[in-house]
C-alpha atoms as a PDB file:
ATOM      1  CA  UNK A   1     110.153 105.983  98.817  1.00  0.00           C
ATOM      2  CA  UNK A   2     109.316 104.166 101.840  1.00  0.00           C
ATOM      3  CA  UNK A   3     105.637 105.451 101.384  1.00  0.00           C
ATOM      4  CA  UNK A   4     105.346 104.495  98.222  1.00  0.00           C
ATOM      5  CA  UNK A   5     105.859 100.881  99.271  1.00  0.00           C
ATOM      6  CA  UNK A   6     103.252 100.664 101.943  1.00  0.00           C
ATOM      7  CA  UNK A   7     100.717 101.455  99.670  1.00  0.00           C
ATOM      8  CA  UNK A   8     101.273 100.042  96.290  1.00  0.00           C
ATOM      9  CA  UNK A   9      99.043  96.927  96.050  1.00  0.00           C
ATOM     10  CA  UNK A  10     101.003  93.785  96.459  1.00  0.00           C
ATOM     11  CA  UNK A  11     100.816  91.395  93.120  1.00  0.00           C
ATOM     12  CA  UNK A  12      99.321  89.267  95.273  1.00  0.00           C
ATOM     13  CA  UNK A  13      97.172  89.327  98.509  1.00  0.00           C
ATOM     14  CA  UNK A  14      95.404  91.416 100.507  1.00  0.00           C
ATOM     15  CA  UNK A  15      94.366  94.872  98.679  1.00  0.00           C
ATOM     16  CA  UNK A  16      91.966  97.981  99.867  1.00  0.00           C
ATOM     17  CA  UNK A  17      89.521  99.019  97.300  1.00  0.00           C
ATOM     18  CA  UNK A  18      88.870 102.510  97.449  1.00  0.00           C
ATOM     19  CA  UNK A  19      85.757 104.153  95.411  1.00  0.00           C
ATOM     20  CA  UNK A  20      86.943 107.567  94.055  1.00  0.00           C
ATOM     21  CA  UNK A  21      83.347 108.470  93.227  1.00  0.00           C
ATOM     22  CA  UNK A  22      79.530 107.365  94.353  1.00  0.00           C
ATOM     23  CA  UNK A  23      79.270 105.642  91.268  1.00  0.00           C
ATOM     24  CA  UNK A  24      81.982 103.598  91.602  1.00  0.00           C
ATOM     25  CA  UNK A  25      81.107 102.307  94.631  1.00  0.00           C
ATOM     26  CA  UNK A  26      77.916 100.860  93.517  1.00  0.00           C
ATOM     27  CA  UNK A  27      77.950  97.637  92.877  1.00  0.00           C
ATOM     28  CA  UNK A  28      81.857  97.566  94.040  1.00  0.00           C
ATOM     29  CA  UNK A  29      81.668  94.114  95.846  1.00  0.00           C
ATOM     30  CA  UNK A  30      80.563  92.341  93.157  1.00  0.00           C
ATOM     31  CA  UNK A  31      82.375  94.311  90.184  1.00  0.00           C
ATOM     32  CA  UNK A  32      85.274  92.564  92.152  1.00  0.00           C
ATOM     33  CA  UNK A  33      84.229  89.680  92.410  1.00  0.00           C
ATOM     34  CA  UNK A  34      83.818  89.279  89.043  1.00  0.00           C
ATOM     35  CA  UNK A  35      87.305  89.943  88.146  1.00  0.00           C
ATOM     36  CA  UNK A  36      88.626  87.506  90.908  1.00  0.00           C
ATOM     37  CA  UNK A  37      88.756  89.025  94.062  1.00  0.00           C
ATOM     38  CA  UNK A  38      87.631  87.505  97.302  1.00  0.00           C
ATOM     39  CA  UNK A  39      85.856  90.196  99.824  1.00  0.00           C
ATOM     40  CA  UNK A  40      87.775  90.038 103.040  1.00  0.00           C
ATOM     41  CA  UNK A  41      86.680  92.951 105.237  1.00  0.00           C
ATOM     42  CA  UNK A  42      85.503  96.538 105.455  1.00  0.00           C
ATOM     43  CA  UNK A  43      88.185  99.445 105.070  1.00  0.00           C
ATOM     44  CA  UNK A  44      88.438 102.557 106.948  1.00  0.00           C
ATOM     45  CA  UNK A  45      87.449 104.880 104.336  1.00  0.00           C
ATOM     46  CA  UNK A  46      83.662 105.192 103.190  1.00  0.00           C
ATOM     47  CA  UNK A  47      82.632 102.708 100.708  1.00  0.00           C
ATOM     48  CA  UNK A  48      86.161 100.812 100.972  1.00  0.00           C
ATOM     49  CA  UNK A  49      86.717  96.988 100.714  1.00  0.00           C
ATOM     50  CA  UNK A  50      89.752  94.906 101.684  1.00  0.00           C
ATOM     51  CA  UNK A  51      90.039  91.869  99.049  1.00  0.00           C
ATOM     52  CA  UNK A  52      92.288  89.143  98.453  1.00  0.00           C
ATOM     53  CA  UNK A  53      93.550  88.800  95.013  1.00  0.00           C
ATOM     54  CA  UNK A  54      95.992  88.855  91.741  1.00  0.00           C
ATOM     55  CA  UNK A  55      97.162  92.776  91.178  1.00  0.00           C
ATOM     56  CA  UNK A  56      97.687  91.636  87.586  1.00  0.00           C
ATOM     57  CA  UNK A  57      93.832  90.515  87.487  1.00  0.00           C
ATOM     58  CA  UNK A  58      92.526  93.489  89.243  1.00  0.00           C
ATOM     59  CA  UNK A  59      94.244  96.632  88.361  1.00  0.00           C
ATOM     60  CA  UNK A  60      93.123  97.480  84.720  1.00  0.00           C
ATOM     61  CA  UNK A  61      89.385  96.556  85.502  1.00  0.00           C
ATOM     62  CA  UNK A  62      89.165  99.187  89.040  1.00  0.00           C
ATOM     63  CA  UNK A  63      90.645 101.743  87.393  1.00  0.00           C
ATOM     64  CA  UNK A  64      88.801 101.459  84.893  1.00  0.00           C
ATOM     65  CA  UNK A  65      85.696 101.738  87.336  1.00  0.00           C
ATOM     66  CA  UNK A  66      87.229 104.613  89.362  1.00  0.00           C
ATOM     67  CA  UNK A  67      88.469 102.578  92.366  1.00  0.00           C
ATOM     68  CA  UNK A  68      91.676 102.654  93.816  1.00  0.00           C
ATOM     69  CA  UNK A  69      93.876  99.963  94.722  1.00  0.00           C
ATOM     70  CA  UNK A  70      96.208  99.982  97.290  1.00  0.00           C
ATOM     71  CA  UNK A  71      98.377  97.704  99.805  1.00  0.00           C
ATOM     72  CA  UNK A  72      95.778  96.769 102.833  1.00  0.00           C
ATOM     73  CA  UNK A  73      98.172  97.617 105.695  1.00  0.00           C
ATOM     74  CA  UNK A  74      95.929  97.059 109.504  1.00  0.00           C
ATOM     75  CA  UNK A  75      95.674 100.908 110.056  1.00  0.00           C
ATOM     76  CA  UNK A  76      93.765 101.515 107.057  1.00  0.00           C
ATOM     77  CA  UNK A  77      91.082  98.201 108.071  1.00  0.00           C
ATOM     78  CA  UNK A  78      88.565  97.951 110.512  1.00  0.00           C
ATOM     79  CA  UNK A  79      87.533  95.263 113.223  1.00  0.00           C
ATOM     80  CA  UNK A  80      89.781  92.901 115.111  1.00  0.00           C
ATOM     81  CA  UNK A  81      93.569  92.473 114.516  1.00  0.00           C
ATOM     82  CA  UNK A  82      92.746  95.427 111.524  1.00  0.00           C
ATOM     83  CA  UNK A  83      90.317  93.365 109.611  1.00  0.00           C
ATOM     84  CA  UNK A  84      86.598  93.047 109.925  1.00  0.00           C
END
């Protein structure tokens, strides 16, 4: 249950973007963009994005596009202090 919690996308805030296939990672950045998100960082996977923005806004739209959203905890971000 715990689990479940750390990686459910928050309704609002930071979020990792995962593409499930090459296809939807092209073009990812600014296919989220255009529903509202704001890029904040590179994740750990391959192709991943942390972005700050409205679950609500985002959700439909990525999965949709075959990308994953989930809660943006440090360990799963790159760079300083877990974000790049």
């Amino acid at each position: 249950m715990m689990l479940a919690g750390v990686f459910a996308p928050p309704a609002r805030g930071d979020m990792l973007a995962i593409p499930l296939t090459t296809a939807s990672a092209h073009g990812l950045a600014a296919g989220l963009i255009a529903v509202g998100a704001i890029p904040v960082g590179k994740g750990q996977f391959d192709g991943a994005l942390v972005v700050r923005g409205d679950r609500e806004r985002l959700a439909w739209p990525m999965i949709a596009r075959g990308v994953l959203l989930l809660a943006a905890p440090d360990f799963l971000c790159v760079g300083q202090g877990g974000r790049a």
